[in-house]
C-alpha atoms as a PDB file:
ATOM      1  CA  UNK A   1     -62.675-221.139  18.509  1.00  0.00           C
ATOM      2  CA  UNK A   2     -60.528-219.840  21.308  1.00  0.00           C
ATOM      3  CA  UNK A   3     -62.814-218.625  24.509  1.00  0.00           C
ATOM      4  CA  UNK A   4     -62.793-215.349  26.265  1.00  0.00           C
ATOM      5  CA  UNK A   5     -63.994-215.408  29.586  1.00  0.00           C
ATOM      6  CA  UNK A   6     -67.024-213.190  29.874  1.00  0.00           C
ATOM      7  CA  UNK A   7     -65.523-211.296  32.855  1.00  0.00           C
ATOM      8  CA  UNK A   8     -63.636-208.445  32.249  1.00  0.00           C
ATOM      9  CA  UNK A   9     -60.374-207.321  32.971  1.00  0.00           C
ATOM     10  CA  UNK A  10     -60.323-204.093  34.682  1.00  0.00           C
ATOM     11  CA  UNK A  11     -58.352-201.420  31.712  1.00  0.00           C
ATOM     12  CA  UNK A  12     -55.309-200.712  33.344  1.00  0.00           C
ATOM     13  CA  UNK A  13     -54.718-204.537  34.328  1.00  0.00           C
ATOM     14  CA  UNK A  14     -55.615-205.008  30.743  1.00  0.00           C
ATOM     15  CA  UNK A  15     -53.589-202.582  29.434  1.00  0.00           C
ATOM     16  CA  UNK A  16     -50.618-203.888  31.858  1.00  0.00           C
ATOM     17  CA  UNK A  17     -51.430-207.285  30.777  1.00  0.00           C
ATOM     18  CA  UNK A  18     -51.208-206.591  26.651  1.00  0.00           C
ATOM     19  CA  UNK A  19     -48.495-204.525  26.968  1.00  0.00           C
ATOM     20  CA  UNK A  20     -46.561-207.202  28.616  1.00  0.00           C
ATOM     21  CA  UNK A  21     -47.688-209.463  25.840  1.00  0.00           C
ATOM     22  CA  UNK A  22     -46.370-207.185  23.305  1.00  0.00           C
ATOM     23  CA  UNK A  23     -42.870-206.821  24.793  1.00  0.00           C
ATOM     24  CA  UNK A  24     -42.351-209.979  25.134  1.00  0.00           C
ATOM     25  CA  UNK A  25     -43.265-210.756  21.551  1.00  0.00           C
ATOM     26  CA  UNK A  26     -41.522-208.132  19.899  1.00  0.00           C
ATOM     27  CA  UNK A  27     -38.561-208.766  21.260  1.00  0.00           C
ATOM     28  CA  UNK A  28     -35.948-208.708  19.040  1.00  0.00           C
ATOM     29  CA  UNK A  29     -33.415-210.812  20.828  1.00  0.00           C
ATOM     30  CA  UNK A  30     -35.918-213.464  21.357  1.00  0.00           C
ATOM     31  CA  UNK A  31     -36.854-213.518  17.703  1.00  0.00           C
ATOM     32  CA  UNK A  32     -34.661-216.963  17.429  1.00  0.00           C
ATOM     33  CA  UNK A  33     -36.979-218.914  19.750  1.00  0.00           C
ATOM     34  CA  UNK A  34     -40.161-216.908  18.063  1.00  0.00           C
ATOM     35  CA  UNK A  35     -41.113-220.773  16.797  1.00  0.00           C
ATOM     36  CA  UNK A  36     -40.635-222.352  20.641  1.00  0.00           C
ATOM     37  CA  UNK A  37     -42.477-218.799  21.718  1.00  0.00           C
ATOM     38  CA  UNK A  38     -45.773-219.364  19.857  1.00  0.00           C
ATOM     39  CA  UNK A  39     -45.423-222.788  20.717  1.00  0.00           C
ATOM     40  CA  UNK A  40     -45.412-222.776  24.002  1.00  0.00           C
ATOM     41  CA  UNK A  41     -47.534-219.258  24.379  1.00  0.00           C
ATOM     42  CA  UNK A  42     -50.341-221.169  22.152  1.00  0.00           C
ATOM     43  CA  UNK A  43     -52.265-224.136  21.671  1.00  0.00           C
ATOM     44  CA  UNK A  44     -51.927-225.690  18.151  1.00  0.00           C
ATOM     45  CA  UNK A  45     -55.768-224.802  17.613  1.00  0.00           C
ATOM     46  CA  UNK A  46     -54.626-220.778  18.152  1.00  0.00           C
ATOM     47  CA  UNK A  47     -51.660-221.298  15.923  1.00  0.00           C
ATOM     48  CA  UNK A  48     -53.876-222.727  12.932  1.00  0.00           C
ATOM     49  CA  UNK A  49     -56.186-219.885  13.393  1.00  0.00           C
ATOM     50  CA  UNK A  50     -53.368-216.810  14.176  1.00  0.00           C
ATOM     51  CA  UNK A  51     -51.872-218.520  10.885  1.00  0.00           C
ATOM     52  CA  UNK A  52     -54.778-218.775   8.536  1.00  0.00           C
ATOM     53  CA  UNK A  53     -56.005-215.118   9.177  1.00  0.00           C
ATOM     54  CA  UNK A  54     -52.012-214.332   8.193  1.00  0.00           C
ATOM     55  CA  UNK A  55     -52.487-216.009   5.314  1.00  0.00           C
ATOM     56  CA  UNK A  56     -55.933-214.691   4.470  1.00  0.00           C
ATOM     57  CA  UNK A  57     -54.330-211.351   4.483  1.00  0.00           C
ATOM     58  CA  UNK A  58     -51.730-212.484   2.559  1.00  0.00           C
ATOM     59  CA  UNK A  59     -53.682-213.716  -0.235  1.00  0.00           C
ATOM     60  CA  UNK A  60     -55.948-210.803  -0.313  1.00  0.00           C
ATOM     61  CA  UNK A  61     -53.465-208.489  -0.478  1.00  0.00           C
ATOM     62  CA  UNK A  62     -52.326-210.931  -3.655  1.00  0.00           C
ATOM     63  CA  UNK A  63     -55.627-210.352  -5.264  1.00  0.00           C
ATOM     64  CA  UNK A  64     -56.460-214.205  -4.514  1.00  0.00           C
ATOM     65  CA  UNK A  65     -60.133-214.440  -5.095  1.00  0.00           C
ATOM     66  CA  UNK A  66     -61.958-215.202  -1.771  1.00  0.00           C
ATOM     67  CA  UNK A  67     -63.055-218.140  -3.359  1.00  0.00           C
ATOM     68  CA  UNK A  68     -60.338-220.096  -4.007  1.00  0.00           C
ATOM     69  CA  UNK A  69     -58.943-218.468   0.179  1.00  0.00           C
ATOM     70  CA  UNK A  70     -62.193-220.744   1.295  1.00  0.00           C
ATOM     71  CA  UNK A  71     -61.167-223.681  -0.368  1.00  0.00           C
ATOM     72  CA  UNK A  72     -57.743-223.175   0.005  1.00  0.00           C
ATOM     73  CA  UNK A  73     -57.545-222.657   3.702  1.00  0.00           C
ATOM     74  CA  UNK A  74     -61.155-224.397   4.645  1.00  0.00           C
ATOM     75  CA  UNK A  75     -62.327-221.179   5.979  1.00  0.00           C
ATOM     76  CA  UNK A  76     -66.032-219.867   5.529  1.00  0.00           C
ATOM     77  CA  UNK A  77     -66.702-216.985   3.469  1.00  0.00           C
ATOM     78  CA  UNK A  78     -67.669-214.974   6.436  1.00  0.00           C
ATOM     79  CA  UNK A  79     -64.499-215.258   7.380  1.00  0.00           C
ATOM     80  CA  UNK A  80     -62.693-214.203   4.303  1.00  0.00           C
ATOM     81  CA  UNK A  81     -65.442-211.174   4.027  1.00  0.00           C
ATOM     82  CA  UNK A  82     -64.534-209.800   7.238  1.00  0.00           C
ATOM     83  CA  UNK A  83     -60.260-209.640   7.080  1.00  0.00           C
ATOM     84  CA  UNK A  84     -61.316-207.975   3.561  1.00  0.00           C
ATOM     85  CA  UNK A  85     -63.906-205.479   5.085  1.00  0.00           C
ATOM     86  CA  UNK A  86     -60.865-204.260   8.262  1.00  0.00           C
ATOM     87  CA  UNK A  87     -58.246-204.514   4.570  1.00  0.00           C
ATOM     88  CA  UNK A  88     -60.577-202.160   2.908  1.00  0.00           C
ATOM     89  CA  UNK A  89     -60.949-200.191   6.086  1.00  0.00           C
ATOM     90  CA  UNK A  90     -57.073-199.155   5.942  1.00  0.00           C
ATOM     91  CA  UNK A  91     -57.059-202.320   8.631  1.00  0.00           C
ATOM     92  CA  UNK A  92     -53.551-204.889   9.209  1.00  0.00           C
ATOM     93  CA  UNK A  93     -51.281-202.066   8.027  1.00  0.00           C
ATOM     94  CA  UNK A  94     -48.431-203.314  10.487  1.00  0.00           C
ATOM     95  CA  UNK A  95     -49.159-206.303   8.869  1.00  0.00           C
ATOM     96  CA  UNK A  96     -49.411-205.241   5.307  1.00  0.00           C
ATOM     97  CA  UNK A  97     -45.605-203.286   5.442  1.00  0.00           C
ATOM     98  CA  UNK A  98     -44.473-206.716   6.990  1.00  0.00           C
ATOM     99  CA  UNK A  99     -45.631-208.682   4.109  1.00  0.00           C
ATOM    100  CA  UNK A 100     -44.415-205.804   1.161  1.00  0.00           C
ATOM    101  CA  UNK A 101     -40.423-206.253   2.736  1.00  0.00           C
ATOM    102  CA  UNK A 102     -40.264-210.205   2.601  1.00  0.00           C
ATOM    103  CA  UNK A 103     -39.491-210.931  -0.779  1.00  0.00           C
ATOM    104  CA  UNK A 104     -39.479-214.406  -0.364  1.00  0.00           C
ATOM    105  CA  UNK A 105     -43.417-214.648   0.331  1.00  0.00           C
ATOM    106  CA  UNK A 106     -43.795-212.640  -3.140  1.00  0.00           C
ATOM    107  CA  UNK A 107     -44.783-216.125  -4.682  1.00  0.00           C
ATOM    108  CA  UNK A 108     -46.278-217.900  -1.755  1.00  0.00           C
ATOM    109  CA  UNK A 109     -49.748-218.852  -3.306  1.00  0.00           C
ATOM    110  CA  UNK A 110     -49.118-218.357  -7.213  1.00  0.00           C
ATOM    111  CA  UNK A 111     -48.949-221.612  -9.411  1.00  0.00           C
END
């Protein structure tokens, strides 16, 4: 589990700080080195994580029962209960319209 350090950023440095972060990965010019981005931006500890709640979302949004998510993705079913608690909430909705325009992750996780 990634650490947070327990002292704060003051808001506006935060806010200058996250705002940054959010340029720089929406960018669409960069989007061809999105791969060397994350990779660089991340250790491969926060990429498994950033990419299992993805695909947590994904699957629950599929109608995947949490069970076979845990197994699937060796995740604890706290884990699965909470993305669907923020889903149920209305949560991910950025998210959500990202996953409804790919047509090629329609069939990701049936077989």
């Amino acid at each position: 589990m990634p650490h947070v350090s327990r002292r704060r950023l003051k808001k506006d440095t935060f806010r200058a700080i996250h705002e940054r972060l959010m340029q720089v990965c929406c960018d669409r010019s960069g989007a061809r080195n999105g791969k060397a981005f994350f990779q660089q931006l991340f250790t491969a500890t926060e990429q498994t994580m950033l990419a299992k709640r993805l695909t947590i979302i994904f699957m629950l949004e599929r109608g995947i029962s949490g069970y076979r998510i845990e197994h699937a993705l060796n995740v604890s079913p706290s884990t699965v209960a909470r993305i669907r608690a923020v889903l149920a909430d209305g949560g991910f909705d950025a998210i959500r319209a990202l996953i409804a325009k790919k047509e090629q992750w329609r069939n990701f996780w049936t077989a």
